[in-house]
C-alpha atoms as a PDB file:
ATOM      1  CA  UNK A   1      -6.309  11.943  -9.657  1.00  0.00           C
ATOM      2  CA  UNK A   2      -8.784   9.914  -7.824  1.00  0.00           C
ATOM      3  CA  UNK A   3      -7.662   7.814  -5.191  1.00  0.00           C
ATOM      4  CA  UNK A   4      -9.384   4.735  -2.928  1.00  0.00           C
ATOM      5  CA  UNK A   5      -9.574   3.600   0.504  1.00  0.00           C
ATOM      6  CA  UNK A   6      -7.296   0.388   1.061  1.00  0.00           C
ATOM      7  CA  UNK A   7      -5.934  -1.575   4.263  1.00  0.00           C
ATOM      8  CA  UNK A   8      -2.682  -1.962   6.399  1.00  0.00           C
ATOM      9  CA  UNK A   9      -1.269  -4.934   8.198  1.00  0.00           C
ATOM     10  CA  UNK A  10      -2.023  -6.771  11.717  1.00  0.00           C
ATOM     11  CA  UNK A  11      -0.246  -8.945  13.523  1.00  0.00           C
ATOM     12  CA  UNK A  12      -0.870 -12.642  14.546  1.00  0.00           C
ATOM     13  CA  UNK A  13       1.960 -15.381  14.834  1.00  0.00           C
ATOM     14  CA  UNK A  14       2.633 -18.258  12.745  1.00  0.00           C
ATOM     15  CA  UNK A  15      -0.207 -20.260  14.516  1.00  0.00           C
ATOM     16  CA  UNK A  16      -2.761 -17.595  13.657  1.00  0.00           C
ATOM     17  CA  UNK A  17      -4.977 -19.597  11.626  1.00  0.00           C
ATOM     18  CA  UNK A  18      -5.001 -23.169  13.487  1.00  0.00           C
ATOM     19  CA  UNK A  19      -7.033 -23.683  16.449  1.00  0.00           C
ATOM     20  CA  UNK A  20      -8.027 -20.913  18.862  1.00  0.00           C
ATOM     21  CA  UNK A  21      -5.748 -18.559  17.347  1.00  0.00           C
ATOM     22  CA  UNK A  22      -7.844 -18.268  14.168  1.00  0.00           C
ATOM     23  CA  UNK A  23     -10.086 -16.181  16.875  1.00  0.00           C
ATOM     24  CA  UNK A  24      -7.770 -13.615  17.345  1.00  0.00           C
ATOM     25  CA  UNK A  25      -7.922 -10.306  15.890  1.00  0.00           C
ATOM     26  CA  UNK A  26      -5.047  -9.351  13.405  1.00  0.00           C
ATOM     27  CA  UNK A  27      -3.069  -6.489  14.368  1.00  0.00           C
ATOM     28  CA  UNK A  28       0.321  -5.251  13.244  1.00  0.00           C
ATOM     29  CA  UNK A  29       3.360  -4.949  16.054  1.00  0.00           C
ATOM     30  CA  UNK A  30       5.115  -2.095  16.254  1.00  0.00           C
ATOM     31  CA  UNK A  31       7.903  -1.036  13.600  1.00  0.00           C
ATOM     32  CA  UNK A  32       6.672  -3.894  11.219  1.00  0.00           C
ATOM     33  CA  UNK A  33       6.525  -2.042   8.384  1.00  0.00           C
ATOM     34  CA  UNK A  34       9.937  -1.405   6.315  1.00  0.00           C
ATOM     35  CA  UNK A  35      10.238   2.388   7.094  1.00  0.00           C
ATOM     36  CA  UNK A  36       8.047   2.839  10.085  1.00  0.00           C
ATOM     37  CA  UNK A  37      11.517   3.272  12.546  1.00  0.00           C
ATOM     38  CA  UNK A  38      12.268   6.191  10.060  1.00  0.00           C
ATOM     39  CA  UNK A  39       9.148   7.789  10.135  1.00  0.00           C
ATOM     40  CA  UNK A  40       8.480   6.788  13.734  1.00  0.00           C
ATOM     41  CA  UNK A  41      11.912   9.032  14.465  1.00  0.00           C
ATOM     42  CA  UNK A  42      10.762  12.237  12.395  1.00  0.00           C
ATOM     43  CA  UNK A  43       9.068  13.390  15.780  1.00  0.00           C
ATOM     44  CA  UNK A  44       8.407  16.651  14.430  1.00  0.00           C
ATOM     45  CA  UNK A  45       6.524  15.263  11.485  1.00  0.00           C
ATOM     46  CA  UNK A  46       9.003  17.259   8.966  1.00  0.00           C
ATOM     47  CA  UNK A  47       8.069  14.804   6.094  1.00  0.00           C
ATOM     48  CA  UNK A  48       6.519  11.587   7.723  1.00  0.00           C
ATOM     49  CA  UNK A  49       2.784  10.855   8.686  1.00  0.00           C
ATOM     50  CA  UNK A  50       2.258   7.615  10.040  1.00  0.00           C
ATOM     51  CA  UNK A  51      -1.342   7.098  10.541  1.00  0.00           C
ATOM     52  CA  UNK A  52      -2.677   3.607  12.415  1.00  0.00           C
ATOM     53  CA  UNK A  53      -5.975   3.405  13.895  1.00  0.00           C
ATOM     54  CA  UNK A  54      -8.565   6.481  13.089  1.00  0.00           C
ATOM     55  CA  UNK A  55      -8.845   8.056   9.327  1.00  0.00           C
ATOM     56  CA  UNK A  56      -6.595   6.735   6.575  1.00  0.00           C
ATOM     57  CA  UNK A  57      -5.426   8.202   3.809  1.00  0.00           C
ATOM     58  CA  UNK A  58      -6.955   6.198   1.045  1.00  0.00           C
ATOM     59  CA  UNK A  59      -5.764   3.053  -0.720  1.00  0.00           C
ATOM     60  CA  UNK A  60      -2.935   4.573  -2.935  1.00  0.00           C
ATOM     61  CA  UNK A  61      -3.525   1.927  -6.151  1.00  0.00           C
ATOM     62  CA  UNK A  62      -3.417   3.711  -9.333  1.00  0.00           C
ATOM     63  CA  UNK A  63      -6.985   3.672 -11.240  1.00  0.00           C
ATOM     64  CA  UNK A  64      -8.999   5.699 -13.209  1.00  0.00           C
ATOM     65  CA  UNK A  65     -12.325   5.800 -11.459  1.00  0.00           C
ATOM     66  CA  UNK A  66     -13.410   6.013  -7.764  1.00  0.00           C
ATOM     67  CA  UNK A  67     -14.352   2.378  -6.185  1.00  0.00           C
ATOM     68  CA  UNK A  68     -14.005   1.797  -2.052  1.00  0.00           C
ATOM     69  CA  UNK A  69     -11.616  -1.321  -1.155  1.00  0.00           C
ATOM     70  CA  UNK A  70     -12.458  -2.573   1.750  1.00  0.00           C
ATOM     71  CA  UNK A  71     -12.851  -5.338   4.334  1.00  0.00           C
ATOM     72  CA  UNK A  72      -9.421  -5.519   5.945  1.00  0.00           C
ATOM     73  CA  UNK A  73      -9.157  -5.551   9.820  1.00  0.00           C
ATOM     74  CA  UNK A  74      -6.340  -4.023  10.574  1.00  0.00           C
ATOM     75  CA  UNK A  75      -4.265  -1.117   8.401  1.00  0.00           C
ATOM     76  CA  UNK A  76      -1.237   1.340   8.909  1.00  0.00           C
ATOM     77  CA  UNK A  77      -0.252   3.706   6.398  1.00  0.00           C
ATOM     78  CA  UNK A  78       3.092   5.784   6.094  1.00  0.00           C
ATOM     79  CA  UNK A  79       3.497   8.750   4.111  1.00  0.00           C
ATOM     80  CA  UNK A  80       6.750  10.739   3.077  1.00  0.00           C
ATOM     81  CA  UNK A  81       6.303  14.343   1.690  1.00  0.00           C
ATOM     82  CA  UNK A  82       9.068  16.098   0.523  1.00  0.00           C
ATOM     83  CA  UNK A  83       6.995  19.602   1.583  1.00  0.00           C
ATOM     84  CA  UNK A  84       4.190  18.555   3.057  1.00  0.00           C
ATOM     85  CA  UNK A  85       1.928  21.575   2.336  1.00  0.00           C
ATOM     86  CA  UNK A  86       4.045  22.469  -0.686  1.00  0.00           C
ATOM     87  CA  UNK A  87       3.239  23.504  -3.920  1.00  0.00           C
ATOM     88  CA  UNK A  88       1.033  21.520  -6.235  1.00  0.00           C
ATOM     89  CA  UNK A  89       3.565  21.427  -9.229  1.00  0.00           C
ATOM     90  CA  UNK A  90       6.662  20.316  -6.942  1.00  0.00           C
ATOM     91  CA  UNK A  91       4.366  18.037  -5.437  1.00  0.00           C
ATOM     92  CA  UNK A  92       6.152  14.569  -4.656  1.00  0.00           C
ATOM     93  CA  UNK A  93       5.130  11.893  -2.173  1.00  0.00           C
ATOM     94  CA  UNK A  94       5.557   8.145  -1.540  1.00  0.00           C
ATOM     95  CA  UNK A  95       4.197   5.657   0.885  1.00  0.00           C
ATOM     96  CA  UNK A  96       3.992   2.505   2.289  1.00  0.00           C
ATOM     97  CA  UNK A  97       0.432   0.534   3.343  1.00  0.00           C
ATOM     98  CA  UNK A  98      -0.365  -3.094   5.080  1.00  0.00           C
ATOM     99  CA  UNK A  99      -3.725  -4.608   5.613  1.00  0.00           C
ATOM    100  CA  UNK A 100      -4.330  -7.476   7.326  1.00  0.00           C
ATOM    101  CA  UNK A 101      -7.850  -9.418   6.626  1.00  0.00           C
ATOM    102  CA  UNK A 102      -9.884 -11.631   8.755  1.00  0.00           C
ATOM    103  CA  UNK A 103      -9.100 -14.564   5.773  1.00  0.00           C
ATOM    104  CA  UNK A 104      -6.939 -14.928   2.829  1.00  0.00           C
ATOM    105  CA  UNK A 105     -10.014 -14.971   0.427  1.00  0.00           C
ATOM    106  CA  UNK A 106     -11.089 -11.382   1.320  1.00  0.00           C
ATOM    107  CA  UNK A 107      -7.200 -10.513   0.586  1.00  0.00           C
ATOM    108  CA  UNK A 108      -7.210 -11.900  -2.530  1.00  0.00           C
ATOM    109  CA  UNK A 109     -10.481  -9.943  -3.330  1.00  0.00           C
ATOM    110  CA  UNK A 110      -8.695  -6.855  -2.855  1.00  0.00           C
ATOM    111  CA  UNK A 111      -6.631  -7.531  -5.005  1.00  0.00           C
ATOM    112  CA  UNK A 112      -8.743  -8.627  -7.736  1.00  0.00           C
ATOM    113  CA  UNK A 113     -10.399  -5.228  -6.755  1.00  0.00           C
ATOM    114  CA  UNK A 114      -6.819  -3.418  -7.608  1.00  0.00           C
ATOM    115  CA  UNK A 115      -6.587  -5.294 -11.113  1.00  0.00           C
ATOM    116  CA  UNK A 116     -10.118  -4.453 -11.819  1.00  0.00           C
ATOM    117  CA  UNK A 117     -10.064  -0.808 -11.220  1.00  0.00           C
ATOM    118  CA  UNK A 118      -7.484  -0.524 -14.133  1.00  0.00           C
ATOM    119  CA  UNK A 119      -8.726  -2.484 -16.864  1.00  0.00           C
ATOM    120  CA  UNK A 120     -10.501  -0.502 -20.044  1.00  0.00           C
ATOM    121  CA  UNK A 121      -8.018   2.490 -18.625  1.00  0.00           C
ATOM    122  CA  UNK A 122      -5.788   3.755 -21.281  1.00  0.00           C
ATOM    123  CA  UNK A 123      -3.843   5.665 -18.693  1.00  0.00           C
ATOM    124  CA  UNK A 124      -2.319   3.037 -17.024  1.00  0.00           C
ATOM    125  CA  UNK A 125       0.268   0.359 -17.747  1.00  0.00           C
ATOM    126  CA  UNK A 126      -0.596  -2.528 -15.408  1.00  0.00           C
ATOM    127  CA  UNK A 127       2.361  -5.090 -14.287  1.00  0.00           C
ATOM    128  CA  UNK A 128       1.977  -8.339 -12.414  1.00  0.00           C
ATOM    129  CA  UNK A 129       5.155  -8.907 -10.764  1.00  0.00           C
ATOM    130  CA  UNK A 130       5.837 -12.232  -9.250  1.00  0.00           C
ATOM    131  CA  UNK A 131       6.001 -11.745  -5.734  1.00  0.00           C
ATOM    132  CA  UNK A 132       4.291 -13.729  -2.571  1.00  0.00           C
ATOM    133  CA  UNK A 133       1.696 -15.593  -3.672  1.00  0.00           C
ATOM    134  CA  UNK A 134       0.130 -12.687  -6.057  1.00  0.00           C
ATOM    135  CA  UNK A 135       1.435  -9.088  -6.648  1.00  0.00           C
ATOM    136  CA  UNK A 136      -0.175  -6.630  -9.156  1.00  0.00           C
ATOM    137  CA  UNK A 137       1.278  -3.064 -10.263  1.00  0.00           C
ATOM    138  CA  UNK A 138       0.647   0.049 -12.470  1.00  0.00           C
ATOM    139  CA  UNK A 139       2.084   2.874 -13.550  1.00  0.00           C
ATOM    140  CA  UNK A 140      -0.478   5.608 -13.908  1.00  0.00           C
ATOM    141  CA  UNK A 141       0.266   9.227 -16.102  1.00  0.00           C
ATOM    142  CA  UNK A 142      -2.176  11.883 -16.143  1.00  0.00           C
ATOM    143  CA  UNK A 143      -1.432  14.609 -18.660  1.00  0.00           C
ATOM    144  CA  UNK A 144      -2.794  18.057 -17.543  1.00  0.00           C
ATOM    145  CA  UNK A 145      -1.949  21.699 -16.972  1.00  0.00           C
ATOM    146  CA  UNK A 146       0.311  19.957 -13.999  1.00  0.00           C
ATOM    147  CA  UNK A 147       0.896  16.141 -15.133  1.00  0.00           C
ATOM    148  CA  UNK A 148       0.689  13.689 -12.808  1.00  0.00           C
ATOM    149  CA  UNK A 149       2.567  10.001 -12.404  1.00  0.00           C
ATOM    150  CA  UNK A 150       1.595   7.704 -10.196  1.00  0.00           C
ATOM    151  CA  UNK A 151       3.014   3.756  -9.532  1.00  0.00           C
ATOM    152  CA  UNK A 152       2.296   1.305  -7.220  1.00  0.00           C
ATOM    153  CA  UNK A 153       2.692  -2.534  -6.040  1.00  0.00           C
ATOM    154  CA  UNK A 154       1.063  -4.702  -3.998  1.00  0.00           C
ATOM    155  CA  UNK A 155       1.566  -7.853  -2.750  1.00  0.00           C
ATOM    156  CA  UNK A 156      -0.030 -10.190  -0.802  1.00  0.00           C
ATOM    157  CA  UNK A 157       0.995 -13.362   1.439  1.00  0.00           C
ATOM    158  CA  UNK A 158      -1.932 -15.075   2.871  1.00  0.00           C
ATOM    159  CA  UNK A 159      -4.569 -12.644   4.471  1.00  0.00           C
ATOM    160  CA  UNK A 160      -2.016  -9.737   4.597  1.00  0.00           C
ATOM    161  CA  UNK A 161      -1.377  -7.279   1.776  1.00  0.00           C
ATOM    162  CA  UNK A 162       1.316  -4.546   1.580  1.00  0.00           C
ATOM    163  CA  UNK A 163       1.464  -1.753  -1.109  1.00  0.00           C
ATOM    164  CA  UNK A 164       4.137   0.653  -2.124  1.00  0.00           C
ATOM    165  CA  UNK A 165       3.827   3.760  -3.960  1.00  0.00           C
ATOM    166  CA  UNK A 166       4.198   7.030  -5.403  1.00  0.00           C
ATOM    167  CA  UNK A 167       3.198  10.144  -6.992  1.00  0.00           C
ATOM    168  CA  UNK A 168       4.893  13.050  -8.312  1.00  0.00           C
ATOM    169  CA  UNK A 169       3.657  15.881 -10.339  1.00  0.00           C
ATOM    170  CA  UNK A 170       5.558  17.735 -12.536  1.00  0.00           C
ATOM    171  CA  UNK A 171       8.574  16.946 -10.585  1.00  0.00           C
ATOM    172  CA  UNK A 172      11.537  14.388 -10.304  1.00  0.00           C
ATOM    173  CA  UNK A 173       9.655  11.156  -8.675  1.00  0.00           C
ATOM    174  CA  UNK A 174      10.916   9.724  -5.295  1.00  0.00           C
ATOM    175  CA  UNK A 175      10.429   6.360  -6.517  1.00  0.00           C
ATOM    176  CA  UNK A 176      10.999   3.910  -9.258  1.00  0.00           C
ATOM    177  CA  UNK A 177       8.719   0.716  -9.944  1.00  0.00           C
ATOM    178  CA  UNK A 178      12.275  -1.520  -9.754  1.00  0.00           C
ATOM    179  CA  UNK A 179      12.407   0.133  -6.378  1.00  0.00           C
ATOM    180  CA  UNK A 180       8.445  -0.657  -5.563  1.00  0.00           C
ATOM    181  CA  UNK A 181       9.035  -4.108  -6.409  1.00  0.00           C
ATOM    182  CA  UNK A 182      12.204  -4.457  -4.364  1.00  0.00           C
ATOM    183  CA  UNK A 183      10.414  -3.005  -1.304  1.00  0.00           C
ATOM    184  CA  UNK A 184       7.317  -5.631  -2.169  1.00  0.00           C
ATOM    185  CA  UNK A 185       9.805  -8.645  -2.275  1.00  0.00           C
ATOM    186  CA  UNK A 186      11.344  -7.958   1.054  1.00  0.00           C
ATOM    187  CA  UNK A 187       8.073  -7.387   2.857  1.00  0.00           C
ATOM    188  CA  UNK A 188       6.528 -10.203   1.282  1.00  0.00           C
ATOM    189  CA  UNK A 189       8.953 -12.599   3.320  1.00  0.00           C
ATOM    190  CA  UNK A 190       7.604 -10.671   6.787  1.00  0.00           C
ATOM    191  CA  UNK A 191       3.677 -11.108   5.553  1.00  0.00           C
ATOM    192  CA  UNK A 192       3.480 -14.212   6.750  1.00  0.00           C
ATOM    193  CA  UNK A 193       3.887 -13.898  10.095  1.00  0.00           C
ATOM    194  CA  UNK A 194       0.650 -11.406  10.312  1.00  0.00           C
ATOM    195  CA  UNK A 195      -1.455 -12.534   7.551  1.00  0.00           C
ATOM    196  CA  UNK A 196      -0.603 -16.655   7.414  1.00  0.00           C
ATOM    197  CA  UNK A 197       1.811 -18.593   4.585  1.00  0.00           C
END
């Protein structure tokens, strides 16, 4: 499966985009995401990564061919593993991502990005919830010697953009797209005090 490089959430108050505030870099406070206090308290790292600042893991949209998604300011990504270093067939992971851009418009570019990546691909089964002010989805299966299913949703609120996902091989997934889209909806009504409403 190829995979692309997306953006996590920052975190700038209500007034962010009037007056001097607009100058202010986004950033993303502390246990803002919806399971960052879980995977903040694996300590050990038994199944969570939680990455902010430094490499990324990439933008976890389903799509059938490489593209880089980019332009965000501010990003944290959480992963959960069941094995992390497991075996490829039992392989199943999900994950949560924010970005937070400088301006809505470069938001809303990624995801027209997202929707792009997927069209002509008979793969995947795109879905547009409606969430926040724009949400796209997929649900990507790649049938191999060890199949692959992949789903995801995004939303976005202003100039911030969340996206929730997962993968599982030939294995039981963690996640369902009702599940993805719950998870969307309840951190679409937090986006807007990092990205602007």
């Amino acid at each position: 499966m190829k995979r692309v490089a997306l953006v996590c959430a920052g975190v700038v108050m209500a007034g962010l985009f009037t007056g001097q505030a607009a100058q202010a870099k986004p950033s993303i406070p502390k246990n803002f995401l919806l399971y960052e206090k879980q995977a903040r308290a694996d300590a050990g790292g038994a199944h969570w990564i939680l990455v902010e600042g430094g490499a990324h893991e990439d933008v976890w949209n389903a799509q059938c061919r490489p593209a880089s998604l980019k332009g965000w300011s501010a990003r944290r990504d959480l992963t959960y593993d069941t094995e992390i270093g497991g075996g490829e067939k039992t392989n199943r992971i999900r994950g949560e991502q924010v970005f937070v851009f400088s301006k809505a418009s470069k938001a809303r570019a990624m995801m027209a990005g997202m929707r792009k990546l997927m069209k002509g691909c008979a793969q995947i089964r795109p879905s547009a919830p409606r969430i926040g002010d724009e949400a796209v989805g997929g649900v990507l299966k790649v049938k191999a010697k060890v199949p692959q299913t992949q789903k995801f949703v995004a939303v976005r609120r202003g100039a911030a953009v969340a996206l929730y996902w997962d993968l599982a091989n030939a294995a039981k997934p963690l996640r369902s797209m009702a599940q993805h889209e719950r998870d969307a909806r309840r951190m679409a009504g937090k986006l807007c005090a990092i990205g602007g409403c």
